[in-house]
N, C-alpha and C. Protein backbone atom coordinates (compact mmCIF):
# COMPACT_ATOMS: atom_id res chain seq x y z
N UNK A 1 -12.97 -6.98 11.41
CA UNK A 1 -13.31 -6.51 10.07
C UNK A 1 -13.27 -7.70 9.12
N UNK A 2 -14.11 -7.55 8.38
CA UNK A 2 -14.19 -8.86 7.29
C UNK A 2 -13.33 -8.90 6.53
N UNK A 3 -12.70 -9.88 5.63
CA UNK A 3 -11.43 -10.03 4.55
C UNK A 3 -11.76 -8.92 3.68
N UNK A 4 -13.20 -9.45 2.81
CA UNK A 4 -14.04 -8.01 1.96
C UNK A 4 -13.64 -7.11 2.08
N UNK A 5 -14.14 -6.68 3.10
CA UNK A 5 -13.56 -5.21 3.63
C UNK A 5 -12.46 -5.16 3.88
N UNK A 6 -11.62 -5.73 3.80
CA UNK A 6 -10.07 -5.04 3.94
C UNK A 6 -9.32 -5.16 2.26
N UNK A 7 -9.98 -6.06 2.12
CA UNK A 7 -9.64 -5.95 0.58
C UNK A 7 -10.29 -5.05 -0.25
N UNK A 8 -11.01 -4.82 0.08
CA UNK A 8 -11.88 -3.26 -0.69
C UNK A 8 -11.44 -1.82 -0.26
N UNK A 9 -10.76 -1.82 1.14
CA UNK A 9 -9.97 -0.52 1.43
C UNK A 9 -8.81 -0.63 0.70
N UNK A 10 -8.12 -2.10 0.85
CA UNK A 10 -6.76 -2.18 0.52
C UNK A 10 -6.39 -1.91 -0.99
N UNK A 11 -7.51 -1.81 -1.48
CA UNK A 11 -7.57 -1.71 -3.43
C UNK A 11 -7.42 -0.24 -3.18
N UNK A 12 -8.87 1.02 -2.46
CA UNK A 12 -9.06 1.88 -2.37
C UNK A 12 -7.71 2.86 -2.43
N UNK A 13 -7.13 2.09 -0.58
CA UNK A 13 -5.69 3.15 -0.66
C UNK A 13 -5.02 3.03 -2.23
N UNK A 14 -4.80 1.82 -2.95
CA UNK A 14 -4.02 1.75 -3.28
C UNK A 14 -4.15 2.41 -4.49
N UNK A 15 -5.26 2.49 -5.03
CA UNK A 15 -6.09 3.46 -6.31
C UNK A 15 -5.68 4.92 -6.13
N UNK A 16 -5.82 5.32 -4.66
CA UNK A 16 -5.95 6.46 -4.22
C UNK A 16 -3.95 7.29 -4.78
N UNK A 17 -3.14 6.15 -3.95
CA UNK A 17 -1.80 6.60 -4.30
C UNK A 17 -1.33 6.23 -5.55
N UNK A 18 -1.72 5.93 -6.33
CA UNK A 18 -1.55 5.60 -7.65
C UNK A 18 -2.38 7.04 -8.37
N UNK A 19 -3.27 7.06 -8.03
CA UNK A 19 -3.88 8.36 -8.74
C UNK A 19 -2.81 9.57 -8.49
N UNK A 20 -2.76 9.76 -7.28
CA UNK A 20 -2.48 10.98 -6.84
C UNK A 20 -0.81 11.15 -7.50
N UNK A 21 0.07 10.25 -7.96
CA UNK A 21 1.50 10.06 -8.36
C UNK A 21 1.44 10.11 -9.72
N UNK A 22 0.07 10.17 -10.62
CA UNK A 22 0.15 10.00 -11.80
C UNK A 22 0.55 10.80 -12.61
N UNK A 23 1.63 10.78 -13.61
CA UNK A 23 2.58 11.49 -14.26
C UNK A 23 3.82 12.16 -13.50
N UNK A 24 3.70 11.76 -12.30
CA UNK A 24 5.12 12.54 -12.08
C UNK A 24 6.52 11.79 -11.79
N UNK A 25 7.34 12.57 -11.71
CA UNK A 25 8.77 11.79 -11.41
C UNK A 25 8.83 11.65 -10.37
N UNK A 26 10.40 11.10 -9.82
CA UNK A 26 10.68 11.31 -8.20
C UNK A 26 10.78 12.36 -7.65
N UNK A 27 11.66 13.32 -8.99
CA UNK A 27 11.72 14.80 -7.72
C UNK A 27 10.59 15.86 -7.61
N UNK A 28 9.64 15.34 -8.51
CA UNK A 28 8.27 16.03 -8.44
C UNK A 28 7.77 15.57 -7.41
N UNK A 29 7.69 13.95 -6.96
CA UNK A 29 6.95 13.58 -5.67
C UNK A 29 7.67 14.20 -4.75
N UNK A 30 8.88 14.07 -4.41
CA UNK A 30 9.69 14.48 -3.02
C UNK A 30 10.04 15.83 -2.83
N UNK A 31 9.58 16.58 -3.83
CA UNK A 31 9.27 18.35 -3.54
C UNK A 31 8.16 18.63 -3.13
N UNK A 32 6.87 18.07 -3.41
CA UNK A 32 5.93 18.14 -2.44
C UNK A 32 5.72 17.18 -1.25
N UNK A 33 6.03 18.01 -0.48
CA UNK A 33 5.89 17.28 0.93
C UNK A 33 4.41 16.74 1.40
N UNK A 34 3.55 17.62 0.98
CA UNK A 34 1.84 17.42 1.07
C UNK A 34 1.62 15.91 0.29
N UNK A 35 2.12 15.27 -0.81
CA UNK A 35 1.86 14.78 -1.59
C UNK A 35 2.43 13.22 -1.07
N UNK A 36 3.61 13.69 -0.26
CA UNK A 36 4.62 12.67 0.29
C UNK A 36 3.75 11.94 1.34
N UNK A 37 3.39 13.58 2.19
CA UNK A 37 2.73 12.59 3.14
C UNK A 37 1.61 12.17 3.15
N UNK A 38 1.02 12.26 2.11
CA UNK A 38 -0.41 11.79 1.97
C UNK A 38 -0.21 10.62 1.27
N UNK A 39 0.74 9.95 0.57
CA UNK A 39 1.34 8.94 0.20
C UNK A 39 1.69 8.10 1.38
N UNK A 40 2.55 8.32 1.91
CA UNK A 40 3.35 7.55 3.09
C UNK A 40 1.84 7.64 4.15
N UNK A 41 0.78 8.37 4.61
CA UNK A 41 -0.48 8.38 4.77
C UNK A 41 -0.87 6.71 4.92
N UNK A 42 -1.42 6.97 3.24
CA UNK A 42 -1.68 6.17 2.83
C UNK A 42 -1.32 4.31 2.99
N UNK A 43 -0.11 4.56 2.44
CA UNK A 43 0.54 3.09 3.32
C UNK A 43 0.77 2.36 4.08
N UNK A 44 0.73 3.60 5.14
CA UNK A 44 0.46 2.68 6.70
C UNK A 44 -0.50 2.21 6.88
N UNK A 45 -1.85 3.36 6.09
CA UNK A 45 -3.01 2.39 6.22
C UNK A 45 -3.20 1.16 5.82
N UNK A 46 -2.89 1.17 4.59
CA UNK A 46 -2.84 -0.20 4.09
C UNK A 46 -2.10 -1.41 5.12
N UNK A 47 -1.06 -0.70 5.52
CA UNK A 47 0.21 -2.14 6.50
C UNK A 47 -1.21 -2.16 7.52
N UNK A 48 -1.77 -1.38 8.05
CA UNK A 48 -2.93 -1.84 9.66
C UNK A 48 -3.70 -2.83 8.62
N UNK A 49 -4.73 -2.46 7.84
CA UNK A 49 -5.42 -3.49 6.95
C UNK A 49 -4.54 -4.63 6.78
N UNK A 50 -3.95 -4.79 6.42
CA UNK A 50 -3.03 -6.42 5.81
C UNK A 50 -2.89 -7.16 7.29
N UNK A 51 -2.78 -6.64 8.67
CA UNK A 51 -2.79 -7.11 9.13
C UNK A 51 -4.06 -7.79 9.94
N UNK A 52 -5.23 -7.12 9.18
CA UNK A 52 -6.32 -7.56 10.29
C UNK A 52 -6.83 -8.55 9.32
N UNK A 53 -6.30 -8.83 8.31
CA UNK A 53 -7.06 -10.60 7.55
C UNK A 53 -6.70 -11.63 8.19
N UNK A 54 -7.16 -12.64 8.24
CA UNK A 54 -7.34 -13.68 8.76
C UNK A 54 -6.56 -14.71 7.98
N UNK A 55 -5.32 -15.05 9.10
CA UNK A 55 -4.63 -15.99 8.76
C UNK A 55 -4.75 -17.12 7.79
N UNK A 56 -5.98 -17.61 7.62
CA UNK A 56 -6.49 -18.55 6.68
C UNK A 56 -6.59 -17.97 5.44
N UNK A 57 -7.29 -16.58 5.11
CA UNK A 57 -7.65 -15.88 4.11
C UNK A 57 -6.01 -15.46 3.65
N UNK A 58 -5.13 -14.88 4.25
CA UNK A 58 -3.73 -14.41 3.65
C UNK A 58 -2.83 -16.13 3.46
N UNK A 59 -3.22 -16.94 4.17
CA UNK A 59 -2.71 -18.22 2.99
C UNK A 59 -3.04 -18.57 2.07
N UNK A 60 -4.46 -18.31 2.14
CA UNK A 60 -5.15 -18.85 0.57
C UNK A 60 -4.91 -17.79 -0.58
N UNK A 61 -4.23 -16.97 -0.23
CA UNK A 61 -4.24 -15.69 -1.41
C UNK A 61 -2.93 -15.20 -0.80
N UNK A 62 -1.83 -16.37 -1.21
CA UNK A 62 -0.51 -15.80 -1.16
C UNK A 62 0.37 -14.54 -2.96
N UNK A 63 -0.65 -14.29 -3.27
CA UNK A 63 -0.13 -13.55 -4.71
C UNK A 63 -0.64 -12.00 -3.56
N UNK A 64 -0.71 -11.60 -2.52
CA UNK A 64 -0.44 -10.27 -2.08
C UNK A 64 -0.26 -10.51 -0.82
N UNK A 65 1.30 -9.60 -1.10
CA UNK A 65 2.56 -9.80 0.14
C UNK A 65 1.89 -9.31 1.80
N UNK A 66 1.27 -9.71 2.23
CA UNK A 66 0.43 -9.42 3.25
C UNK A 66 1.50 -8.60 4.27
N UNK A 67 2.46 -9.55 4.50
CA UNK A 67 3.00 -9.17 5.74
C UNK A 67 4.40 -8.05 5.58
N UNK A 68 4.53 -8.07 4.00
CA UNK A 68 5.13 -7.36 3.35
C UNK A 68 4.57 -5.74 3.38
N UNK A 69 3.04 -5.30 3.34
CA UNK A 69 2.53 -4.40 3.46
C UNK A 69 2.82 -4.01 5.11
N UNK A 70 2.25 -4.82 5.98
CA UNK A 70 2.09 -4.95 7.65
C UNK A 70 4.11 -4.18 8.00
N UNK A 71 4.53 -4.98 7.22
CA UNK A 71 5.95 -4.40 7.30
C UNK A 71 6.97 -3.35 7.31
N UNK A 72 5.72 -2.77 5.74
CA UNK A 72 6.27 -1.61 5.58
C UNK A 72 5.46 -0.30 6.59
N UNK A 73 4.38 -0.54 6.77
CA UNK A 73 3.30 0.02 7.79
C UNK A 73 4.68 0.27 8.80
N UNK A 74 5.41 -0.93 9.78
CA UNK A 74 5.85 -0.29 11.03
C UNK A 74 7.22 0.25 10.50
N UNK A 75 7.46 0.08 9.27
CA UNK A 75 9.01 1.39 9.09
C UNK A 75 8.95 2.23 8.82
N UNK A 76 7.25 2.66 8.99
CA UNK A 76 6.56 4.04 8.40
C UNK A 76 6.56 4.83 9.83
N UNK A 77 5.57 3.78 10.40
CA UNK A 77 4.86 4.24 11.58
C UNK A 77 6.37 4.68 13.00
N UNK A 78 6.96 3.65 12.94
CA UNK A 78 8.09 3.51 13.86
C UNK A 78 9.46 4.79 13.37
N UNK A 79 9.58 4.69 12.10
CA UNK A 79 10.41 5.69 11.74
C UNK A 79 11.70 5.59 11.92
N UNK A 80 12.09 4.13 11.33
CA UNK A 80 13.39 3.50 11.59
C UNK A 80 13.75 4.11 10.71
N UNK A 81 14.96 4.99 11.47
CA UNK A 81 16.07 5.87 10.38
C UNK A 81 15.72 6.50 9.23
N UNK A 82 14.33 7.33 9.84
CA UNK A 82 13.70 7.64 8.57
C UNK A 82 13.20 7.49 7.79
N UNK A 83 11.86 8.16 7.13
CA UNK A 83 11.20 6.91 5.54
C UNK A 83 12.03 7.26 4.40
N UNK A 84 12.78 6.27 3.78
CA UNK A 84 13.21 6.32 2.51
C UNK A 84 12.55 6.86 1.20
N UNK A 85 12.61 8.26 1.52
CA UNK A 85 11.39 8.83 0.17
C UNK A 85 11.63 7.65 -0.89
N UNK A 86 13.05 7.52 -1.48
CA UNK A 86 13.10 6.69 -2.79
C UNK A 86 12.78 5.37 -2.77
N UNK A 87 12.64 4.81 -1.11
CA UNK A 87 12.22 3.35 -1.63
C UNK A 87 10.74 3.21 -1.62
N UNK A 88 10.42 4.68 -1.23
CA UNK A 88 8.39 4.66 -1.24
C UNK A 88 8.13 5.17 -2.61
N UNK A 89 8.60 6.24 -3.20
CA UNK A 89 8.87 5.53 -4.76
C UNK A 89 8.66 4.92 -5.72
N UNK A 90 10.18 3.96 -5.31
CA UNK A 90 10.04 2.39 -5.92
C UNK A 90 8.62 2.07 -5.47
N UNK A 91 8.30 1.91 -4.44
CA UNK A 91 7.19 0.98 -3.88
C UNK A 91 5.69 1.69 -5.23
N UNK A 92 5.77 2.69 -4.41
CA UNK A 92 4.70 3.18 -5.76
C UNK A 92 4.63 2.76 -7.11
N UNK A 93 5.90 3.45 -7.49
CA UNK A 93 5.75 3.23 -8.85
C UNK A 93 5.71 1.28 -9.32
N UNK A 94 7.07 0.97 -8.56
CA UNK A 94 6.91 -0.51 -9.11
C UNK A 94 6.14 -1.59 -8.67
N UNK A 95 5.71 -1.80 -7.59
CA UNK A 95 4.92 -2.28 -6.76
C UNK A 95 3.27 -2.26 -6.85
N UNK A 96 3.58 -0.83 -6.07
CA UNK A 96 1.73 -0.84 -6.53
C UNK A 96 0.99 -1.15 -7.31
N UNK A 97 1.21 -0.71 -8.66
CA UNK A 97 0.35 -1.23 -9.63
C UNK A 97 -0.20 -2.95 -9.79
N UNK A 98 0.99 -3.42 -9.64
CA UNK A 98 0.53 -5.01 -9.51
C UNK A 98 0.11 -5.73 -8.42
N UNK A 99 0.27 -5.03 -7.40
CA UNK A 99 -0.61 -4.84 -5.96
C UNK A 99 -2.08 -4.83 -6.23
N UNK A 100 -2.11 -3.11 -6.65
CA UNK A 100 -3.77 -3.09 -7.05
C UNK A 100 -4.35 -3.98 -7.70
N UNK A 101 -3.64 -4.35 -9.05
CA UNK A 101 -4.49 -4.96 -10.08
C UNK A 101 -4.96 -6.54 -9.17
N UNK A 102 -3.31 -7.29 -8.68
CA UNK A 102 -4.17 -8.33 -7.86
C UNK A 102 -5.40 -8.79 -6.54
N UNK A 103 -5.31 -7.34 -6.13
CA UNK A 103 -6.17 -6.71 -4.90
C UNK A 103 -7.55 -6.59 -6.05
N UNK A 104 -7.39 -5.98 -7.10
CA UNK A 104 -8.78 -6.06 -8.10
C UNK A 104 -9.14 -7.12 -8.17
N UNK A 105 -8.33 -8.20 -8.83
CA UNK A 105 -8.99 -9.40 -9.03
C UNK A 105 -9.80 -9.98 -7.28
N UNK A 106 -8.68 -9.99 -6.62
CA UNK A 106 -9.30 -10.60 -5.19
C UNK A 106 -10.78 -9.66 -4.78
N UNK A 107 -10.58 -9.02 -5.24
CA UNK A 107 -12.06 -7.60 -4.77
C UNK A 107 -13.07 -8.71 -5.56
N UNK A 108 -12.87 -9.07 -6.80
CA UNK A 108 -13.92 -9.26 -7.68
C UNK A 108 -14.32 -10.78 -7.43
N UNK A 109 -13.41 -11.49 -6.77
CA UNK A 109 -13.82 -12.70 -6.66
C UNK A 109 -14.82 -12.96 -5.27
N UNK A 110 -14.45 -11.80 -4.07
CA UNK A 110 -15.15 -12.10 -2.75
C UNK A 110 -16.20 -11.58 -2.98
């Protein structure tokens, strides 16, 4: 898969869980379970994407945590001791946004 294209999904998911969280709290997210897992969904996709860029392309564009995404993907996927609703969350709320926006800029430059 081309960088492009993973950077154009990787914006997508990330638009996608940002939309879908908008206005609510934590215990609004973690009472819907539908919402959770279409969130946590979401993220792993993103961790498979981060990992299929090309080593050259994730050095030259160290402002998004590549392996940081790829990371959180296998504590999703693997289910080490459980997913931490609150640190997916954090991740949402504090994270993402400046994720996306730099995933925007990188969208707009390739």
């Amino acid at each position: 898969m081309r960088n492009e294209v993973v950077v154009q999904k990787l914006n997508a998911y990330a638009e996608k869980i940002i939309r879908y969280c908008e206005g609510m709290d934590y215990e609004q997210f973690s009472a819907d379970t539908k919402l959770v897992e279409a969130c946590v969904f979401n993220l792993s996709q993103m961790g498979e994407l981060a990992n299929r860029v090309d080593d050259a392309f994730a050095q030259a564009h160290p402002g998004i945590p590549w392996r940081y995404i790829y990371g959180l993907r296998n504590r999703i996927v693997h289910d080490y001791e459980g997913v931490n609703l609150r640190l997916i969350w954090e991740i949402i709320h504090e994270d993402l946004p400046t994720l996306q926006a730099n995933l925007k800029k990188l969208e707009d430059l390739t």
